[in-house]
C-alpha atoms as a PDB file:
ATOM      1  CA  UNK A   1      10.223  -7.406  12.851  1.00  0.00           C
ATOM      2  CA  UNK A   2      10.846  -3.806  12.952  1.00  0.00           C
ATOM      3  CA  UNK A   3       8.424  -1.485  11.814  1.00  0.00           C
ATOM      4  CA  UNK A   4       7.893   2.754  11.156  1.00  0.00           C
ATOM      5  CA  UNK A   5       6.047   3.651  14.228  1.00  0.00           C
ATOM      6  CA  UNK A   6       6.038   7.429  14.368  1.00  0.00           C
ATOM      7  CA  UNK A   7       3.618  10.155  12.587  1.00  0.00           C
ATOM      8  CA  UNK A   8       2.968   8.965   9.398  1.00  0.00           C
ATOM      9  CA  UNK A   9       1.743  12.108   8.253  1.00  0.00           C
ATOM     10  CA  UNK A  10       5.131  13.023   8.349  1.00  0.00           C
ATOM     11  CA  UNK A  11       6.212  10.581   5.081  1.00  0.00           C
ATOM     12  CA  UNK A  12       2.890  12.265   3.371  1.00  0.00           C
ATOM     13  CA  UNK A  13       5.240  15.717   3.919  1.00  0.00           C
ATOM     14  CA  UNK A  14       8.468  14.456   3.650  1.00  0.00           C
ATOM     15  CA  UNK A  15       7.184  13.444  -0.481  1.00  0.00           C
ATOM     16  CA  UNK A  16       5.695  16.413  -0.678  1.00  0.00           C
ATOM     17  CA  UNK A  17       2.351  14.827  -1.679  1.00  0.00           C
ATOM     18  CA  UNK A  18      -0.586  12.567  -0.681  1.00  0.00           C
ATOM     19  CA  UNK A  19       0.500   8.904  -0.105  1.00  0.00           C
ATOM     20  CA  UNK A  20      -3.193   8.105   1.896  1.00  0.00           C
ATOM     21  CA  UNK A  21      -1.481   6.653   3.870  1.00  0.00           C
ATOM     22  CA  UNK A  22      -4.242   7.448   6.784  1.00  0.00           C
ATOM     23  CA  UNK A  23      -7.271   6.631   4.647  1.00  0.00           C
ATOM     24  CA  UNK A  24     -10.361   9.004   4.504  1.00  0.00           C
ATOM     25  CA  UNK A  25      -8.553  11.505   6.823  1.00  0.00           C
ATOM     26  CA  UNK A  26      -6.449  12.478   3.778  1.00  0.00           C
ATOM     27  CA  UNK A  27      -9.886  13.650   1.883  1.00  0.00           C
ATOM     28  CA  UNK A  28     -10.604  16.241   5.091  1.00  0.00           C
ATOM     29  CA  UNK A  29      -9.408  19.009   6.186  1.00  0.00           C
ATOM     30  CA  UNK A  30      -6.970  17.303   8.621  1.00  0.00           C
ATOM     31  CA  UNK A  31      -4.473  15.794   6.112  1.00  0.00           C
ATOM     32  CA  UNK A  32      -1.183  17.392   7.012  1.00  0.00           C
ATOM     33  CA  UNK A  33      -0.130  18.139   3.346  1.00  0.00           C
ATOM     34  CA  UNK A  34      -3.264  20.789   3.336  1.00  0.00           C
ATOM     35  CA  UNK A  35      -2.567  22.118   7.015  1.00  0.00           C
ATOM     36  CA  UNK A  36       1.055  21.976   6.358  1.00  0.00           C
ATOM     37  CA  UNK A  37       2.750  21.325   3.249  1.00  0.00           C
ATOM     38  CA  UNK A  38       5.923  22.101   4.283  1.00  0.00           C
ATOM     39  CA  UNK A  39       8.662  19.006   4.852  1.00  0.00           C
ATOM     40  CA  UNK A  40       9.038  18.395   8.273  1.00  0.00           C
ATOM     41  CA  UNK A  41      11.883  19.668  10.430  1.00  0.00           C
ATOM     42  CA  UNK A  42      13.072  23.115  11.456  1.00  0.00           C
ATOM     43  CA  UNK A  43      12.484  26.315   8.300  1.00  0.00           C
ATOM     44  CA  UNK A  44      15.562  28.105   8.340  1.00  0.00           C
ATOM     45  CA  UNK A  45      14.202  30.142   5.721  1.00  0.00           C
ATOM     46  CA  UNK A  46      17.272  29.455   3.242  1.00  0.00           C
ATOM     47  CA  UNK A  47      16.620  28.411  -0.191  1.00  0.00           C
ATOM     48  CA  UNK A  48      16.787  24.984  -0.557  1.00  0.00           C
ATOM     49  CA  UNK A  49      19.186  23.929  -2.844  1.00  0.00           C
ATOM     50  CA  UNK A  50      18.548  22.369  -6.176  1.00  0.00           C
ATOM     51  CA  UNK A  51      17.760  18.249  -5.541  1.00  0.00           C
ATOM     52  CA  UNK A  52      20.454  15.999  -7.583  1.00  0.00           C
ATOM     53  CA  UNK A  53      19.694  12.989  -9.957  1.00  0.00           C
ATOM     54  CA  UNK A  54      20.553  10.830  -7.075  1.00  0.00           C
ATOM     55  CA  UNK A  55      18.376  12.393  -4.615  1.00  0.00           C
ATOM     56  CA  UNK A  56      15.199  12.500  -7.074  1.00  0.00           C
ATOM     57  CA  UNK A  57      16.102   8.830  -7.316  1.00  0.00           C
ATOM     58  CA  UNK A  58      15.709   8.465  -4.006  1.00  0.00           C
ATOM     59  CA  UNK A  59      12.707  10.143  -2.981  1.00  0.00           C
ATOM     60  CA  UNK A  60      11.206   8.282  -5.373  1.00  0.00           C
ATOM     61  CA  UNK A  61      11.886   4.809  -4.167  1.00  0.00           C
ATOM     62  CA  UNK A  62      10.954   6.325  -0.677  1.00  0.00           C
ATOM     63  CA  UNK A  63       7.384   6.812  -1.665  1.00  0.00           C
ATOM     64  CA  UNK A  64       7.121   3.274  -2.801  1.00  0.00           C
ATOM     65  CA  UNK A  65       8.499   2.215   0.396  1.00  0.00           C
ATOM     66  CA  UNK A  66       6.083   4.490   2.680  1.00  0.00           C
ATOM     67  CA  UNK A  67       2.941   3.559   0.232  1.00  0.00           C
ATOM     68  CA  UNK A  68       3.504  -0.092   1.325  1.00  0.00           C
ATOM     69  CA  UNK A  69       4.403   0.500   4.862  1.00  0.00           C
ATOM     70  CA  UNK A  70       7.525  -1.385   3.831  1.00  0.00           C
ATOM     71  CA  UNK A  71      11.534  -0.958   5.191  1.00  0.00           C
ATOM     72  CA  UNK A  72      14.454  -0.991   3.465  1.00  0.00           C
ATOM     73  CA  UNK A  73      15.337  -4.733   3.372  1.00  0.00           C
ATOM     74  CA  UNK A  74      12.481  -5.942   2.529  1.00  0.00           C
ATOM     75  CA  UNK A  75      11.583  -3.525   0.391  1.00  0.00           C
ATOM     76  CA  UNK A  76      14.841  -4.765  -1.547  1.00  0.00           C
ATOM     77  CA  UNK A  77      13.817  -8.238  -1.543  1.00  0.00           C
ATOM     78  CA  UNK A  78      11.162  -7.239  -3.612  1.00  0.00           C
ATOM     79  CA  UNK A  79      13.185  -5.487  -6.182  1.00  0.00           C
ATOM     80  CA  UNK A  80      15.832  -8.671  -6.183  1.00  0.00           C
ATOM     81  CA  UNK A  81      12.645 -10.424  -7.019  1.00  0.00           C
ATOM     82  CA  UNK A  82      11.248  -8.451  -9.256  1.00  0.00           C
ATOM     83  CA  UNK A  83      14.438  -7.987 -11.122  1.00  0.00           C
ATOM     84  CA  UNK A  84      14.824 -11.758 -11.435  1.00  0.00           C
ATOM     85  CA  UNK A  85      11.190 -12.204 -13.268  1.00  0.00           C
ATOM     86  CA  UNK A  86      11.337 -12.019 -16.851  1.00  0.00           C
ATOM     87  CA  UNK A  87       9.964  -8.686 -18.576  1.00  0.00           C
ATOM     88  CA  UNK A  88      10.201  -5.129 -17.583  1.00  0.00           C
ATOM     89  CA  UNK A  89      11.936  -4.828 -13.560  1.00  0.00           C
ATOM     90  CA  UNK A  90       9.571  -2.070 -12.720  1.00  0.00           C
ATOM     91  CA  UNK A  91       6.592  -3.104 -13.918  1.00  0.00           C
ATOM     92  CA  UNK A  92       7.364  -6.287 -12.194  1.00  0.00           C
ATOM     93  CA  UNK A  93       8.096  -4.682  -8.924  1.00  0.00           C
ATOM     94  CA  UNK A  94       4.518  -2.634  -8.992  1.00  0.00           C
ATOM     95  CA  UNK A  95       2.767  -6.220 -10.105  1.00  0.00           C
ATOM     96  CA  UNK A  96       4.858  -7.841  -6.884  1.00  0.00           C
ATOM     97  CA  UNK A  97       3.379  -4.787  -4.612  1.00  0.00           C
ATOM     98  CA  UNK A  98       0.181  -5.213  -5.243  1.00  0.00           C
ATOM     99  CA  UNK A  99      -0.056  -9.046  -4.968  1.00  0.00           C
ATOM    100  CA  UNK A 100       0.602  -8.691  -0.946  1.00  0.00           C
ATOM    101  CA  UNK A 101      -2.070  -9.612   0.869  1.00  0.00           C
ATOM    102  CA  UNK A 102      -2.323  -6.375   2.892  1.00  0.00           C
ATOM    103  CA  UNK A 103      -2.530  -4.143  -0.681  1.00  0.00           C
ATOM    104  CA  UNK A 104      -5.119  -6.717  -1.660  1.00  0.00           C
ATOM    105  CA  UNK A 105      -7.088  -6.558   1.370  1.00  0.00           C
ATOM    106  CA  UNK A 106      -6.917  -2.656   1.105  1.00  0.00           C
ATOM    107  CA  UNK A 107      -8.160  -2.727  -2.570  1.00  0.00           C
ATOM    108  CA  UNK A 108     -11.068  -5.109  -1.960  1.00  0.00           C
ATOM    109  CA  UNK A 109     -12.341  -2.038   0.315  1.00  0.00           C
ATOM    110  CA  UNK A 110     -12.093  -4.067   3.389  1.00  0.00           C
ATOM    111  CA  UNK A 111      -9.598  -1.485   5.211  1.00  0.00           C
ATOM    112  CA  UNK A 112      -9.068   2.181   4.665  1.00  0.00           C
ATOM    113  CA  UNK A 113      -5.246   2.025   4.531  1.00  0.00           C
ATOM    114  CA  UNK A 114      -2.519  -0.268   3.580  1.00  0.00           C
ATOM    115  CA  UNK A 115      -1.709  -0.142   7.489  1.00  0.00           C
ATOM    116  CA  UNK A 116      -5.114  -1.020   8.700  1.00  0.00           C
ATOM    117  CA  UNK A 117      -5.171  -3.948   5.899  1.00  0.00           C
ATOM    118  CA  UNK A 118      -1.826  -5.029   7.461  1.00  0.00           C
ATOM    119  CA  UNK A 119      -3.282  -5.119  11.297  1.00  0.00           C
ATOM    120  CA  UNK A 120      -6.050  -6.794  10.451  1.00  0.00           C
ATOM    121  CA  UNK A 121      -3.764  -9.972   8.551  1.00  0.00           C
ATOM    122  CA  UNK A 122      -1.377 -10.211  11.564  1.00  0.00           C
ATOM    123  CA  UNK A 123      -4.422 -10.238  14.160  1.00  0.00           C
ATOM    124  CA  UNK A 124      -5.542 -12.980  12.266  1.00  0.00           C
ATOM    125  CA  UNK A 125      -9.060 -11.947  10.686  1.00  0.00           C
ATOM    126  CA  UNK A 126      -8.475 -12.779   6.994  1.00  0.00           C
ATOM    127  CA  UNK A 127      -8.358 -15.608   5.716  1.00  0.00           C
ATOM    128  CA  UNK A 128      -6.465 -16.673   2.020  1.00  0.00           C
ATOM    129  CA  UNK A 129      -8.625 -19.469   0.183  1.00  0.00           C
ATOM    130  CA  UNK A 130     -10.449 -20.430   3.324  1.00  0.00           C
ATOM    131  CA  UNK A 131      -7.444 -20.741   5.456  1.00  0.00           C
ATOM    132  CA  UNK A 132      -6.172 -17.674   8.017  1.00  0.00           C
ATOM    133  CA  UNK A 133      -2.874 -16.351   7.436  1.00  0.00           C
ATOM    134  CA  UNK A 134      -0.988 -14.048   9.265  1.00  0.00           C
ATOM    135  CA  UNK A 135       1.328 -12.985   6.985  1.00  0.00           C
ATOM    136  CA  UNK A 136       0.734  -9.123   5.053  1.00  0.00           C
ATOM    137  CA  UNK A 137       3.348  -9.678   2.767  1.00  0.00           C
ATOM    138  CA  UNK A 138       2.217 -13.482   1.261  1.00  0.00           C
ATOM    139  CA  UNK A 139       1.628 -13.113  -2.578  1.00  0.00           C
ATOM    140  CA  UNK A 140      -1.520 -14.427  -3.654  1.00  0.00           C
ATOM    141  CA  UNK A 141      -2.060 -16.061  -7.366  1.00  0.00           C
ATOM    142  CA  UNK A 142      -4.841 -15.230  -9.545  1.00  0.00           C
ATOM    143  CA  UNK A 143      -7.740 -16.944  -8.693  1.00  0.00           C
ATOM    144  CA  UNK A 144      -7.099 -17.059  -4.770  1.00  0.00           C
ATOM    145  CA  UNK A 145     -10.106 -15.708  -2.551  1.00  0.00           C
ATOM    146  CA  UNK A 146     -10.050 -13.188   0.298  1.00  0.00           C
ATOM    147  CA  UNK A 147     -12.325 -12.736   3.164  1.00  0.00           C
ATOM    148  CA  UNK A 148     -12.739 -12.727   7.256  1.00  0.00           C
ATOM    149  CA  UNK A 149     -12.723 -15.528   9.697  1.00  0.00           C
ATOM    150  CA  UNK A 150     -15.715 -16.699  11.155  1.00  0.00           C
ATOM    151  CA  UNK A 151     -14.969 -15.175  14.497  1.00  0.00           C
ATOM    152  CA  UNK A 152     -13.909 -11.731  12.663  1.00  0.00           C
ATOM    153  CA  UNK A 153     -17.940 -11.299  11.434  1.00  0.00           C
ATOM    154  CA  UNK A 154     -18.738 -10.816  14.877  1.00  0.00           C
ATOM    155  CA  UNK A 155     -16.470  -7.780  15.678  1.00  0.00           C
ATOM    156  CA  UNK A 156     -18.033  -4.366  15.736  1.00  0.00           C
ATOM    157  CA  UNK A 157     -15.475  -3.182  13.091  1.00  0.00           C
ATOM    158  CA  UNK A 158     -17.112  -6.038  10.332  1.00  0.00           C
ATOM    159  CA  UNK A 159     -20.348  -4.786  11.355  1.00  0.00           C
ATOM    160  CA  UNK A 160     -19.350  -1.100  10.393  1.00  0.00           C
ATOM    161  CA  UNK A 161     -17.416  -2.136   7.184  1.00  0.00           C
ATOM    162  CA  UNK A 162     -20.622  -3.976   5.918  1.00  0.00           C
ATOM    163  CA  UNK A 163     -22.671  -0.601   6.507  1.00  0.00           C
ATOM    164  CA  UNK A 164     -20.058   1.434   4.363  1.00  0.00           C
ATOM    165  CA  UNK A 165     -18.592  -0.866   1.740  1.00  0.00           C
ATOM    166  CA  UNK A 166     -21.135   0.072  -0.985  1.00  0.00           C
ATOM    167  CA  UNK A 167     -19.280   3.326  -1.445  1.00  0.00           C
ATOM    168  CA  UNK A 168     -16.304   1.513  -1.993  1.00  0.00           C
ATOM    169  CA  UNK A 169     -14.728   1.418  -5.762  1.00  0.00           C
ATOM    170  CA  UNK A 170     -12.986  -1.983  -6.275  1.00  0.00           C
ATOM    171  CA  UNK A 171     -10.403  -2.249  -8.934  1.00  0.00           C
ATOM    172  CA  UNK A 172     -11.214  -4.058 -12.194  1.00  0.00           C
ATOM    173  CA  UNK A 173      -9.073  -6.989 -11.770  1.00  0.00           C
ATOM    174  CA  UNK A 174     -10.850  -7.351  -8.184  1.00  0.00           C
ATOM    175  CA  UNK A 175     -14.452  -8.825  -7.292  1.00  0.00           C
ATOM    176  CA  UNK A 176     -16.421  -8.746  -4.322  1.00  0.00           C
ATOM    177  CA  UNK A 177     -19.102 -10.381  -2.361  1.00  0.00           C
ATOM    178  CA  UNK A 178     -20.712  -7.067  -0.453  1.00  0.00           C
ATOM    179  CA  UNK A 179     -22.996  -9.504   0.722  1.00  0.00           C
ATOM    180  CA  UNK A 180     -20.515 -11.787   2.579  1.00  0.00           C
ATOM    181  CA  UNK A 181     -17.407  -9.197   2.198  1.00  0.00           C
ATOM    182  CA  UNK A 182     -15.136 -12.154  -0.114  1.00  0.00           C
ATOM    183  CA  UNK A 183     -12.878 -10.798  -2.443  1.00  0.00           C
ATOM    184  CA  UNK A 184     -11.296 -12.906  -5.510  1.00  0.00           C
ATOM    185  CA  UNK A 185      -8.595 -11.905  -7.798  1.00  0.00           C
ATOM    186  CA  UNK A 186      -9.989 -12.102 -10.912  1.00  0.00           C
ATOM    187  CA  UNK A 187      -6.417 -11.415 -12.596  1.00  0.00           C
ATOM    188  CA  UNK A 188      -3.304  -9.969 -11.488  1.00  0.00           C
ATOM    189  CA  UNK A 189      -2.485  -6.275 -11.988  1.00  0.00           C
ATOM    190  CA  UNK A 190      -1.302  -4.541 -14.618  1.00  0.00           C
ATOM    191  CA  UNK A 191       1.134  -1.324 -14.155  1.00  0.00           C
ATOM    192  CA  UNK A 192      -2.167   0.709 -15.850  1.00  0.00           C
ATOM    193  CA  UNK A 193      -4.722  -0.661 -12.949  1.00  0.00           C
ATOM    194  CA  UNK A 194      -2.425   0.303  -9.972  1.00  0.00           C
ATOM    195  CA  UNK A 195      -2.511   4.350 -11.268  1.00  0.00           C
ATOM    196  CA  UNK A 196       0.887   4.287  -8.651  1.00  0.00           C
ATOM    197  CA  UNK A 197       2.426   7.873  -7.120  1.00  0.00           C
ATOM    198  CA  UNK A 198       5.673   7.095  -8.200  1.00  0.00           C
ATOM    199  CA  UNK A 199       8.132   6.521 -10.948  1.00  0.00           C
ATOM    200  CA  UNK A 200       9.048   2.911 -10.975  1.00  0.00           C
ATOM    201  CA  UNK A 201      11.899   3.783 -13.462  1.00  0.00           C
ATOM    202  CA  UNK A 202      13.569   6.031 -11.381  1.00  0.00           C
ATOM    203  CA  UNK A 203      13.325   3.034  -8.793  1.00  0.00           C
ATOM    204  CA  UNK A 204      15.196   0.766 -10.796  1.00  0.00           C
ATOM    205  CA  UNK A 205      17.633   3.687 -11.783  1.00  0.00           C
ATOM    206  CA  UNK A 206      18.247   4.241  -8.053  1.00  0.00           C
ATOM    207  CA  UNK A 207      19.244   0.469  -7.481  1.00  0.00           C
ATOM    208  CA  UNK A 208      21.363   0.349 -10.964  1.00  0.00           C
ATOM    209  CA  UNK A 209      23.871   2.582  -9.698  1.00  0.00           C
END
């Protein structure tokens, strides 16, 4: 599957704000949008001209995309889906986002960024109600339980992430074991718990058209 691999710091610029999209970095001194908060690409010193509907539309559903690590096509499949759910498309679509298992393992504390979460489902160290997946973008159902393989407590990273993960804040609809680092999902999100950096009005505006 293809996949964004250049500077990711870059998307964090491109939006024009913080997407943490590189974890604690973004809270130093390092994070490109305080070094340089200018969009990437050559200054030709011109004033920019004014941004249409379409293109505020558009940045929009861009940061959703580069929150989630996500591209284009599947990041539609999730709208389709969303769309096709009874209630309110947006608020369906954030709900959708957040029940991957990479966002999940990211909220639970157990990875500093949605990309990290995603590395460590496709190397195969979570596991989804005692079973390993390798799949970031399964949804999982309230209820389900989250936590490492056997063979995953042993790595030096586990080790580390059991040192630090009592400064971690878990979201309300979240629990965790710090003891044995297991994570359930006590309920699924509302649009209120996610506190999201974009509009996901303007999202379903963009895909209206």
């Amino acid at each position: 599957m293809a996949r964004y691999t250049s500077a990711v710091c870059r998307l964090c610029r491109r939006s024009g704000e913080k997407l943490m999209l590189k974890g604690d970095r973004c809270f130093t001194p390092k994070c490109a949008i305080d070094r340089r908060g200018k969009p990437p690409g050559q200054q030709l010193g011109r004033r920019r001209r004014r941004i249409s509907d379409r293109g505020l539309q558009l940045r929009e559903k861009q940061k959703a995309r580069y929150s989630y690590g996500m591209l284009e096509r599947q990041f539609r499949r999730f709208f389709t889906q969303a769309e096709r759910q009874p209630g309110i498309t947006g608020d369906n679509l954030l709900v959708l986002l957040e029940r991957r298992l990479d966002s999940i393992v990211y909220r639970l504390g157990l990875a500093d960024s949605i990309a990290q979460a995603r590395q460590l489902v496709q190397h195969g160290h979570i596991t989804l109600n005692g079973q390993r997946t390798n799949i970031p973008s399964c949804l999982v159902k309230e209820g389900d339980t989250i936590g490492f393989k056997d063979s995953g407590t042993k790595t030096e990273y586990y080790k580390a992430l059991i040192q630090g993960i009592e400064g971690k804040v878990i979201p309300s609809w979240l629990a965790l074991d710090k003891e044995n680092l297991t994570g359930q999902v006590l309920s699924l999100p509302t649009p209120d718990d996610v506190g999201a950096k974009f509009d996901t009005k303007v999202i379903v505006e963009y895909y209206s058209r």
